[in-house]
PDB file of N, CA and C in Angstrom:
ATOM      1  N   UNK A   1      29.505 182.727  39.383  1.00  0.00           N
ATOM      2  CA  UNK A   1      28.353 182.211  40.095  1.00  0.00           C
ATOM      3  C   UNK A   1      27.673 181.108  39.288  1.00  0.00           C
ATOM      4  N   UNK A   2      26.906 180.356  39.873  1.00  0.00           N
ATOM      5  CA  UNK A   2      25.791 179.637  39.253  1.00  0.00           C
ATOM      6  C   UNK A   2      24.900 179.839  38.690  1.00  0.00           C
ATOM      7  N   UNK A   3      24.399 179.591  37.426  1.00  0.00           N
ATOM      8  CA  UNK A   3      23.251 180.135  36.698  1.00  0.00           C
ATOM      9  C   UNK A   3      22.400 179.182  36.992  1.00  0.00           C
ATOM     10  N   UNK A   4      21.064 180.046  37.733  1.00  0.00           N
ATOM     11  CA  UNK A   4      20.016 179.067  37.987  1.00  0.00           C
ATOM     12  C   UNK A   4      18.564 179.809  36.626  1.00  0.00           C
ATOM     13  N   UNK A   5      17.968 178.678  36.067  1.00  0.00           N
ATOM     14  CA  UNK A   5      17.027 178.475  35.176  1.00  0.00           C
ATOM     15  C   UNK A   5      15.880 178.459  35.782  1.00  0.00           C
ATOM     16  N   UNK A   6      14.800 179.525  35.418  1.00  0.00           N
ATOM     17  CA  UNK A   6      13.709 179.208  35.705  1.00  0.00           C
ATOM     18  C   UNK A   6      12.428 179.499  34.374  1.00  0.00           C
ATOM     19  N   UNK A   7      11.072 178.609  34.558  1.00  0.00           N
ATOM     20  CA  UNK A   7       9.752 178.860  33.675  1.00  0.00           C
ATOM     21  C   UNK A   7       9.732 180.084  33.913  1.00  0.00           C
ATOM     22  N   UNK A   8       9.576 181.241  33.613  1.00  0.00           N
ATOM     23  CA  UNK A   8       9.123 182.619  33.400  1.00  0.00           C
ATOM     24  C   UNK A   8       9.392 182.908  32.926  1.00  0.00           C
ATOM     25  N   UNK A   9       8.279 184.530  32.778  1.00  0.00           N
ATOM     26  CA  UNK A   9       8.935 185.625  31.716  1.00  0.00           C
ATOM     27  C   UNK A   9       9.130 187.081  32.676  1.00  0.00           C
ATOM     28  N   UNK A  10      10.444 187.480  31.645  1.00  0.00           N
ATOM     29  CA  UNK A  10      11.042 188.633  32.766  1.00  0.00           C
ATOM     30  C   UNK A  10      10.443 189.780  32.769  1.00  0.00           C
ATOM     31  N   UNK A  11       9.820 190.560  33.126  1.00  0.00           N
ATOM     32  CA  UNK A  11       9.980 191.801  33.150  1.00  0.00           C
ATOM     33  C   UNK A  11      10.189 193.079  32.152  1.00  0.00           C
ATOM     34  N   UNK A  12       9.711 193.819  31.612  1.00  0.00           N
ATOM     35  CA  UNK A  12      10.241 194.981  31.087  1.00  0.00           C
ATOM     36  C   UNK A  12      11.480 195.305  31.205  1.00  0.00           C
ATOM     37  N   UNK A  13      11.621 195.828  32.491  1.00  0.00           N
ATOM     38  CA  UNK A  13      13.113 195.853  32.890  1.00  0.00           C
ATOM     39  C   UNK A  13      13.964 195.068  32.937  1.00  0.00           C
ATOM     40  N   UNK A  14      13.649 194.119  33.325  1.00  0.00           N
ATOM     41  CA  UNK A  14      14.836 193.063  32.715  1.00  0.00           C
ATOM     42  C   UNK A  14      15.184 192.628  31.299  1.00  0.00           C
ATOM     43  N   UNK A  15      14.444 192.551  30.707  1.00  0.00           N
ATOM     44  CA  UNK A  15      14.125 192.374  28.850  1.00  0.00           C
ATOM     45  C   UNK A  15      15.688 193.839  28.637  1.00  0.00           C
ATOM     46  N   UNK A  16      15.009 194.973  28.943  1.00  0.00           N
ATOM     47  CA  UNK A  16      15.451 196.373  27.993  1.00  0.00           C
ATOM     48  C   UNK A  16      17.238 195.741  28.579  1.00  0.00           C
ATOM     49  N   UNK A  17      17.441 195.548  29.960  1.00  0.00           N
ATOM     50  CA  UNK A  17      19.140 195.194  30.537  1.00  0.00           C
ATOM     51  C   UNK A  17      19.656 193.775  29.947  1.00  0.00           C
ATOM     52  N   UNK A  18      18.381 193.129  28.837  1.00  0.00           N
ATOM     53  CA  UNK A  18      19.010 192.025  27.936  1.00  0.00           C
ATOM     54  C   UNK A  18      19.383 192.810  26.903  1.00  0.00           C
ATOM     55  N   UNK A  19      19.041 194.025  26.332  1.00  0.00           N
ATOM     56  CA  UNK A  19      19.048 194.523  25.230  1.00  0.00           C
ATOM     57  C   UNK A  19      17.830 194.038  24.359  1.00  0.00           C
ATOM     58  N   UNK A  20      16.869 193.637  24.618  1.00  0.00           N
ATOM     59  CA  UNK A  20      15.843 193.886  23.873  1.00  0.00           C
ATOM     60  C   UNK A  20      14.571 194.669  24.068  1.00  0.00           C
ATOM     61  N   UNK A  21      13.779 195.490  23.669  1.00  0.00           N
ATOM     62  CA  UNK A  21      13.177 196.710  23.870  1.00  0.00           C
ATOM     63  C   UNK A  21      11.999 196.162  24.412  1.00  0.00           C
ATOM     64  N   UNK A  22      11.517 197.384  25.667  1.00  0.00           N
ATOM     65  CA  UNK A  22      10.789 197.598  26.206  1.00  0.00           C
ATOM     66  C   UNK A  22       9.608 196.925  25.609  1.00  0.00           C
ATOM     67  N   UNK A  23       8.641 195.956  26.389  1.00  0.00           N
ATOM     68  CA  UNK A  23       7.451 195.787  25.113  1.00  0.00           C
ATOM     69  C   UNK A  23       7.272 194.586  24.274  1.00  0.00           C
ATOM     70  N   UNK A  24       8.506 194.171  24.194  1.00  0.00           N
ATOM     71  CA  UNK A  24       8.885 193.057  23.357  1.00  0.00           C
ATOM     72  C   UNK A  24       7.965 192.017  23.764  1.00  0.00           C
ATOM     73  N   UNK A  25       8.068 191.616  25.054  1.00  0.00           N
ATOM     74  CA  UNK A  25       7.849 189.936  25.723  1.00  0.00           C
ATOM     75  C   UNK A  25       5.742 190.219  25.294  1.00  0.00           C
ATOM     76  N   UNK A  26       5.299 191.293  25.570  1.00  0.00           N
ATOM     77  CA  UNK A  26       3.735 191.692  25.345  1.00  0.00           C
ATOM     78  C   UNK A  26       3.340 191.039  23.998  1.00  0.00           C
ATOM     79  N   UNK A  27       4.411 191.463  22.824  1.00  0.00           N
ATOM     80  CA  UNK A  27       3.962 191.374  21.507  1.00  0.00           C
ATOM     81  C   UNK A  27       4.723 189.918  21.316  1.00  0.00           C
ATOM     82  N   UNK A  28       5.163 188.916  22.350  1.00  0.00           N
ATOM     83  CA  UNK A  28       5.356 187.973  21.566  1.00  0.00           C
ATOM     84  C   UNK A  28       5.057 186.846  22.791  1.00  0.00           C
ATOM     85  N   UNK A  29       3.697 186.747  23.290  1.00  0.00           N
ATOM     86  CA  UNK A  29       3.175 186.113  24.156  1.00  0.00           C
ATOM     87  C   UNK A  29       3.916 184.596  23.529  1.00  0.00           C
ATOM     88  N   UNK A  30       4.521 184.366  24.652  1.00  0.00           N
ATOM     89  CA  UNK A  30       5.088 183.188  24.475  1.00  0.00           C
ATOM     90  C   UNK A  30       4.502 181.450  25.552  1.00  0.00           C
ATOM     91  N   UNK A  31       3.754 180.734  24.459  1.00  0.00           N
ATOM     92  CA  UNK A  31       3.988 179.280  24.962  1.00  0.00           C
ATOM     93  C   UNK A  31       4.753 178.697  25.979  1.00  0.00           C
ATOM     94  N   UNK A  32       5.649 178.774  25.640  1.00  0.00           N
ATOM     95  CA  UNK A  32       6.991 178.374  26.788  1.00  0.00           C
ATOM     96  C   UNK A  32       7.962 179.379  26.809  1.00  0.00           C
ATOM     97  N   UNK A  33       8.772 179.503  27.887  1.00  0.00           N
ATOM     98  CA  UNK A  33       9.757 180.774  28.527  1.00  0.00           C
ATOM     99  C   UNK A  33      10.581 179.927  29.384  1.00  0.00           C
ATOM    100  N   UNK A  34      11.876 180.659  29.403  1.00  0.00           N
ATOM    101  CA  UNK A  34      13.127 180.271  30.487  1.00  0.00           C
ATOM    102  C   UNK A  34      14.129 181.529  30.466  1.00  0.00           C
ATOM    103  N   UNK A  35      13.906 182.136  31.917  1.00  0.00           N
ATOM    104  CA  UNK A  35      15.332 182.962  32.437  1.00  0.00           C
ATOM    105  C   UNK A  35      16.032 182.398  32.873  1.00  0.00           C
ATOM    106  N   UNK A  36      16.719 182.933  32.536  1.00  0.00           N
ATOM    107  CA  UNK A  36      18.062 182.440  33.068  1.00  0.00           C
ATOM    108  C   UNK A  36      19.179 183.638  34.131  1.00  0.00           C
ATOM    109  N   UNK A  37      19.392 183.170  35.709  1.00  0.00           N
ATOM    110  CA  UNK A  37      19.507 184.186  36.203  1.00  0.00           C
ATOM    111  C   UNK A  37      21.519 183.908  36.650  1.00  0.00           C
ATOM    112  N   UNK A  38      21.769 184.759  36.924  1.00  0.00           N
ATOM    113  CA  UNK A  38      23.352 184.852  37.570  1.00  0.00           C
ATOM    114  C   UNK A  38      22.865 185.724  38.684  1.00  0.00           C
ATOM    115  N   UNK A  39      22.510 185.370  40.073  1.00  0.00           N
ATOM    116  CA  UNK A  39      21.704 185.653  41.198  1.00  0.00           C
ATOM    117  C   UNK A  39      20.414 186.143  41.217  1.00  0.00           C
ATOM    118  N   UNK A  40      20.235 187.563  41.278  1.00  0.00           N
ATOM    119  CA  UNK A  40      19.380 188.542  40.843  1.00  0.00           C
ATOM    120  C   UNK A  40      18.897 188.900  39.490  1.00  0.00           C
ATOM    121  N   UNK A  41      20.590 188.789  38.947  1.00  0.00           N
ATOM    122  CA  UNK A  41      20.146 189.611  37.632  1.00  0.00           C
ATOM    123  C   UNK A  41      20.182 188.733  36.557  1.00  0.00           C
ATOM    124  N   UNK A  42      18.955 188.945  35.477  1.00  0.00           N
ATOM    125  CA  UNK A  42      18.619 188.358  34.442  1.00  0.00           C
ATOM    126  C   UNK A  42      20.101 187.949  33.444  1.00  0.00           C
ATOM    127  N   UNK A  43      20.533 186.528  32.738  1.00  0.00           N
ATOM    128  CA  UNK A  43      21.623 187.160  31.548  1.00  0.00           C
ATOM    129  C   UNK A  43      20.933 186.505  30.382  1.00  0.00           C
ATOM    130  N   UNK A  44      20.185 185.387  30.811  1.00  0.00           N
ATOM    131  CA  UNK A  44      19.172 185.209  29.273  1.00  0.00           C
ATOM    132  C   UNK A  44      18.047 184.553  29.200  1.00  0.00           C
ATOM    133  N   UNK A  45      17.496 184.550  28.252  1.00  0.00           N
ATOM    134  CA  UNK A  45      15.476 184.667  27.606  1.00  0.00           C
ATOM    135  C   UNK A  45      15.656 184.056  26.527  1.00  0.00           C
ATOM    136  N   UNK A  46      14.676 182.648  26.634  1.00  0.00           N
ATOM    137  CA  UNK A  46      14.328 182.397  26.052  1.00  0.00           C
ATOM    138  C   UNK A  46      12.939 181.965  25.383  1.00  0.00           C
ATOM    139  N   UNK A  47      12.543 181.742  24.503  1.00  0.00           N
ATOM    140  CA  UNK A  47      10.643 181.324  24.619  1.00  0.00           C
ATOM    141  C   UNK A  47      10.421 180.381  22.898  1.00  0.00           C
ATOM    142  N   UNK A  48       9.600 179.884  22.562  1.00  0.00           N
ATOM    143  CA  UNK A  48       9.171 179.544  21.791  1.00  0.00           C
ATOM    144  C   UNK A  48       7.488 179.617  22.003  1.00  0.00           C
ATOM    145  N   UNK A  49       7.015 179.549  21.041  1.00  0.00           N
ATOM    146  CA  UNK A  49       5.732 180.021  20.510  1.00  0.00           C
ATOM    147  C   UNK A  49       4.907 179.346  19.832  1.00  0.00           C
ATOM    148  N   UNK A  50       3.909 178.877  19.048  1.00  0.00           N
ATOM    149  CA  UNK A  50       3.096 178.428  18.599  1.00  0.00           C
ATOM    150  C   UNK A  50       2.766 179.194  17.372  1.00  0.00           C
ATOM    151  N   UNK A  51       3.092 179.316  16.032  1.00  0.00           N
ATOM    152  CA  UNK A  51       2.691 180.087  15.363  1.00  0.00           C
ATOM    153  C   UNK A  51       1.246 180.677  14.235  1.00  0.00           C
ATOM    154  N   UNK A  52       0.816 179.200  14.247  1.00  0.00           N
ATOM    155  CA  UNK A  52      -0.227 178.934  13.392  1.00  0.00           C
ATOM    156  C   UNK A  52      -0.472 177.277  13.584  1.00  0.00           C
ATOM    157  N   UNK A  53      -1.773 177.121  13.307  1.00  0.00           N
ATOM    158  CA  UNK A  53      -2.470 176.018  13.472  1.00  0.00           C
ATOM    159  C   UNK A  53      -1.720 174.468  12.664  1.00  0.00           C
ATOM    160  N   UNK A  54      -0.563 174.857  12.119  1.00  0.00           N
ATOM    161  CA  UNK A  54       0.313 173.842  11.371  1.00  0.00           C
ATOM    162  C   UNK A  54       1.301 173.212  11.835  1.00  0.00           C
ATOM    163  N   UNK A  55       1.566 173.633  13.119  1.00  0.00           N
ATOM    164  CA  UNK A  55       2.179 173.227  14.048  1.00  0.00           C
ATOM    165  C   UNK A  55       3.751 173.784  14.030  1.00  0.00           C
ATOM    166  N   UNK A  56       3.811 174.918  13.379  1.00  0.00           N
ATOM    167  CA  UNK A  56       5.024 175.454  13.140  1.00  0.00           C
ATOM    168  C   UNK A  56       5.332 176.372  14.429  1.00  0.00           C
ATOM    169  N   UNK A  57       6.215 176.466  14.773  1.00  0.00           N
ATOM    170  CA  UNK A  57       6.438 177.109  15.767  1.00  0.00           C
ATOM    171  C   UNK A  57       7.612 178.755  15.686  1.00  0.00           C
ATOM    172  N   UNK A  58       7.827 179.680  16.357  1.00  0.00           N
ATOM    173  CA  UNK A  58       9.337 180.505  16.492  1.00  0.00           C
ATOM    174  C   UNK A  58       9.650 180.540  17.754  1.00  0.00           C
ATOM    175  N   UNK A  59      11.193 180.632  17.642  1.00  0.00           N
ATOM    176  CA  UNK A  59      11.977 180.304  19.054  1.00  0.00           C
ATOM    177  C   UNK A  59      13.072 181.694  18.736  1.00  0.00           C
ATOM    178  N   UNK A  60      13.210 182.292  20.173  1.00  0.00           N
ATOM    179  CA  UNK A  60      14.150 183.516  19.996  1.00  0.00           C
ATOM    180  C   UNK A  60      15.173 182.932  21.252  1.00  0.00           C
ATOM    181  N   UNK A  61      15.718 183.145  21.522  1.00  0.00           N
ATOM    182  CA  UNK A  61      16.833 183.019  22.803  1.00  0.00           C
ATOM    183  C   UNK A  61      18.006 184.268  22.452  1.00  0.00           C
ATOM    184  N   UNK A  62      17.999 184.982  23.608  1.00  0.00           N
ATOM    185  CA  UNK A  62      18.788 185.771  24.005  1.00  0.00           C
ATOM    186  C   UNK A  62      19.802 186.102  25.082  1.00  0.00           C
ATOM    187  N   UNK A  63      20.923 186.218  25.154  1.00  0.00           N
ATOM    188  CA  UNK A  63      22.166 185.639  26.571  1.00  0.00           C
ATOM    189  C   UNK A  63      22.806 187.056  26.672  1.00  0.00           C
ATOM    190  N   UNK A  64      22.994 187.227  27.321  1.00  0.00           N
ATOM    191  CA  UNK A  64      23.995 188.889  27.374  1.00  0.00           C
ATOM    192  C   UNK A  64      25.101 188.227  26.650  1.00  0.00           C
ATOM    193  N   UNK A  65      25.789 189.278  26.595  1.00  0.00           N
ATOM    194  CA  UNK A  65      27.431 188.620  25.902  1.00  0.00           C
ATOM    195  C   UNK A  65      28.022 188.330  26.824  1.00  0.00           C
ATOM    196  N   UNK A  66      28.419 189.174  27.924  1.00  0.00           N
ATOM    197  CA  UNK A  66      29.710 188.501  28.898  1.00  0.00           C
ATOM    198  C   UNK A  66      28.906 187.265  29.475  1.00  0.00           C
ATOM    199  N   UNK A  67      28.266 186.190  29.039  1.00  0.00           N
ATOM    200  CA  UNK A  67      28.011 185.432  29.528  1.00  0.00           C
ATOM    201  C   UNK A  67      27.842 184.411  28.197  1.00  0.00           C
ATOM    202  N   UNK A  68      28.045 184.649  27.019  1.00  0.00           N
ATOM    203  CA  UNK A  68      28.219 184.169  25.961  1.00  0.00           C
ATOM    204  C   UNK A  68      28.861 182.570  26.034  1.00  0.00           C
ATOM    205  N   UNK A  69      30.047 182.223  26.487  1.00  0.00           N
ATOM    206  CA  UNK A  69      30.715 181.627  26.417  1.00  0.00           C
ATOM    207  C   UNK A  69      30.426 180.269  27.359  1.00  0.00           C
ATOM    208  N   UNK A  70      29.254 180.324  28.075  1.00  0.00           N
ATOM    209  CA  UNK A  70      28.862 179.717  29.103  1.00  0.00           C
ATOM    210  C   UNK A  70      27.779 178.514  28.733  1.00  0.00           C
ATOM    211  N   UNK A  71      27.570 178.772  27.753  1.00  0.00           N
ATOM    212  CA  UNK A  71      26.476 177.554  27.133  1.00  0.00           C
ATOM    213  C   UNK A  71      24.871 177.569  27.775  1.00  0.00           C
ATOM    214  N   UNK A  72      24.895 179.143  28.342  1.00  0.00           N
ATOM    215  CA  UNK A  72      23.222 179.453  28.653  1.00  0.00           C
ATOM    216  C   UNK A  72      22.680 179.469  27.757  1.00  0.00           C
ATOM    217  N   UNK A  73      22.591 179.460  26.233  1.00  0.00           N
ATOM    218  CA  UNK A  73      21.943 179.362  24.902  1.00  0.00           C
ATOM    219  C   UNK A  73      21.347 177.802  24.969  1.00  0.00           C
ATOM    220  N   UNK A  74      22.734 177.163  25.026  1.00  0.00           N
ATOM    221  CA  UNK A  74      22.539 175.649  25.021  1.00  0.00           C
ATOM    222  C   UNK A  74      21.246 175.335  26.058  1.00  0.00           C
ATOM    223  N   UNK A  75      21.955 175.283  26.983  1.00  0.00           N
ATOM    224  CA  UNK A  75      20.410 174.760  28.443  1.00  0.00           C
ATOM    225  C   UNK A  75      19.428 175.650  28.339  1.00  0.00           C
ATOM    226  N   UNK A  76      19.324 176.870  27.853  1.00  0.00           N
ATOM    227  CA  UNK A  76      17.763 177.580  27.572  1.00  0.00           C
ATOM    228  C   UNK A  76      16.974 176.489  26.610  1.00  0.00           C
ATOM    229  N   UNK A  77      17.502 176.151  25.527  1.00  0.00           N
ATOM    230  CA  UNK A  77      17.231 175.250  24.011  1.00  0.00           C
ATOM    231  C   UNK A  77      16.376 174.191  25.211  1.00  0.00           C
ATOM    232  N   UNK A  78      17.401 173.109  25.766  1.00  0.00           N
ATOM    233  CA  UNK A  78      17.123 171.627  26.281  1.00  0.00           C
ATOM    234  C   UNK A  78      15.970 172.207  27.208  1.00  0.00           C
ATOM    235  N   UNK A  79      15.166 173.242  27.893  1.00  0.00           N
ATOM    236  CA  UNK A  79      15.003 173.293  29.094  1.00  0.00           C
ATOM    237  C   UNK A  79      13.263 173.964  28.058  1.00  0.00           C
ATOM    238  N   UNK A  80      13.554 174.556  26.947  1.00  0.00           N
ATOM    239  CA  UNK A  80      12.201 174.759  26.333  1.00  0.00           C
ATOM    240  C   UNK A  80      11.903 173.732  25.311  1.00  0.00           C
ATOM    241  N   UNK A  81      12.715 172.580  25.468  1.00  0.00           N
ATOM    242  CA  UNK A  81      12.204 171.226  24.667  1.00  0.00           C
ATOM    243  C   UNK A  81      11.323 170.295  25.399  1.00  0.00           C
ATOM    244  N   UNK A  82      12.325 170.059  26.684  1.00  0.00           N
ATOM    245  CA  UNK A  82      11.365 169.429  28.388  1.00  0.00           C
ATOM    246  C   UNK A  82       9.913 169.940  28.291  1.00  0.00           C
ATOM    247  N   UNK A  83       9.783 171.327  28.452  1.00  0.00           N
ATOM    248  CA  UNK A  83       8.689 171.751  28.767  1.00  0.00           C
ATOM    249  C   UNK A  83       7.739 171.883  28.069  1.00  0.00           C
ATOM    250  N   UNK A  84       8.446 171.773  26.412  1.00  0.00           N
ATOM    251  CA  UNK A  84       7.388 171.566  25.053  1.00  0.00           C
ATOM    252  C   UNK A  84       6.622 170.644  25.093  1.00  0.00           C
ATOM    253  N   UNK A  85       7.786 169.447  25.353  1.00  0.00           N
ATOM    254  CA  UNK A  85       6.941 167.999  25.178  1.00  0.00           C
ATOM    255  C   UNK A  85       5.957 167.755  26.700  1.00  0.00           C
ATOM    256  N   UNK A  86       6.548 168.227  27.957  1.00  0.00           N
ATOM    257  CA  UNK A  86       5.710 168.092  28.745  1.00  0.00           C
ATOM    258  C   UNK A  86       4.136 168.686  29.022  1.00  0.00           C
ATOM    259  N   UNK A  87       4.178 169.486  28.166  1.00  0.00           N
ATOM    260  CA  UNK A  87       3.030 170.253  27.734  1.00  0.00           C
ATOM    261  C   UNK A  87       2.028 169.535  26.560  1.00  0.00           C
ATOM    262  N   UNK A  88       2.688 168.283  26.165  1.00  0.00           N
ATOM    263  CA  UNK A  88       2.422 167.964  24.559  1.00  0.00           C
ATOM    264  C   UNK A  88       2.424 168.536  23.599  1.00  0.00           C
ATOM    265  N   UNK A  89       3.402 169.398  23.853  1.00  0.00           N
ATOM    266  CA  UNK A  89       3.171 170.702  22.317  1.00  0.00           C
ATOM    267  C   UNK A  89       4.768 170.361  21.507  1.00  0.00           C
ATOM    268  N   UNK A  90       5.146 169.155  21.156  1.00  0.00           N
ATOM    269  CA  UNK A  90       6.228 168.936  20.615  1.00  0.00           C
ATOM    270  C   UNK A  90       6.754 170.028  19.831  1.00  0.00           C
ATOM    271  N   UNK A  91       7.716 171.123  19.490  1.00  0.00           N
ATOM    272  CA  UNK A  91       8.112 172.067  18.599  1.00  0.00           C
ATOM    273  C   UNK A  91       8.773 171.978  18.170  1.00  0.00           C
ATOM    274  N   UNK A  92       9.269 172.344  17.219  1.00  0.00           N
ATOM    275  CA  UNK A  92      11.020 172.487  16.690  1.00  0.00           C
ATOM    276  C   UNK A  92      11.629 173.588  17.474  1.00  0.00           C
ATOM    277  N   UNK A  93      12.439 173.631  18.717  1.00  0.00           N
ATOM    278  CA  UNK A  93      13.007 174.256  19.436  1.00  0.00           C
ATOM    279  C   UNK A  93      14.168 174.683  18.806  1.00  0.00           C
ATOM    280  N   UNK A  94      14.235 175.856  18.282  1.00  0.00           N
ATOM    281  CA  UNK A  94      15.099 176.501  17.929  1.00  0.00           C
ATOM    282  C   UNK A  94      16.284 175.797  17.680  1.00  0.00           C
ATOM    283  N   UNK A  95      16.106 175.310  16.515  1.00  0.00           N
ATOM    284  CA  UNK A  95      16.960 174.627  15.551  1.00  0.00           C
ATOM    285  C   UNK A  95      18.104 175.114  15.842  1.00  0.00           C
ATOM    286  N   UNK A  96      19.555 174.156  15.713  1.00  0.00           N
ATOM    287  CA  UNK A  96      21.288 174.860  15.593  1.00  0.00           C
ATOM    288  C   UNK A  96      21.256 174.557  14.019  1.00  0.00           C
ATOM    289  N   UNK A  97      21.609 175.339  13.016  1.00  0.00           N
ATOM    290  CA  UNK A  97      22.298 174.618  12.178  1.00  0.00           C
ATOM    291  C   UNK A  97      23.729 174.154  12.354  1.00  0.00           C
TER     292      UNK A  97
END
């Protein structure tokens, strides 16, 4: 199927069927967000954050695995850079080394 991208944040339930725990998305109020869906169901999360007044930022992105291979990591990255700068909040979006 087509993975369609959207600004939000998922759900509890959708978070815990990424594998990350219940609770998570609360304790890490995020600046910018992107799901990423394969119809209905969630396969990845991403967000970056604002960390302190220095302009440093953290970026998490998360993809299920069987969907690993698909470059939803990649377009989560480009899609919370758009929305950084369109916001004026330029970040370091989760750096590749």
């Amino acid at each position: 199927m087509i993975i369609a991208y959207e600004y939000s944040t998922p759900t509890n339930e959708q978070m815990t069927r990424l594998g990350w725990p219940a609770g998570h998305i609360q304790q890490s109020i995020s600046d910018v967000s992107v799901v990423a869906y394969d119809g209905e169901e969630p396969v990845g999360f991403g967000y970056v954050t604002a960390t302190d007044g220095t302009g440093a930022s953290s970026c998490c992105i998360q993809v299920h695995p069987d969907y690993a291979a698909r470059q939803i990591d990649a377009n989560i990255r480009k899609l919370l850079l758009v929305r950084s700068m369109k916001m004026k909040q330029p970040q370091a979006v989760c750096e590749v080394s």
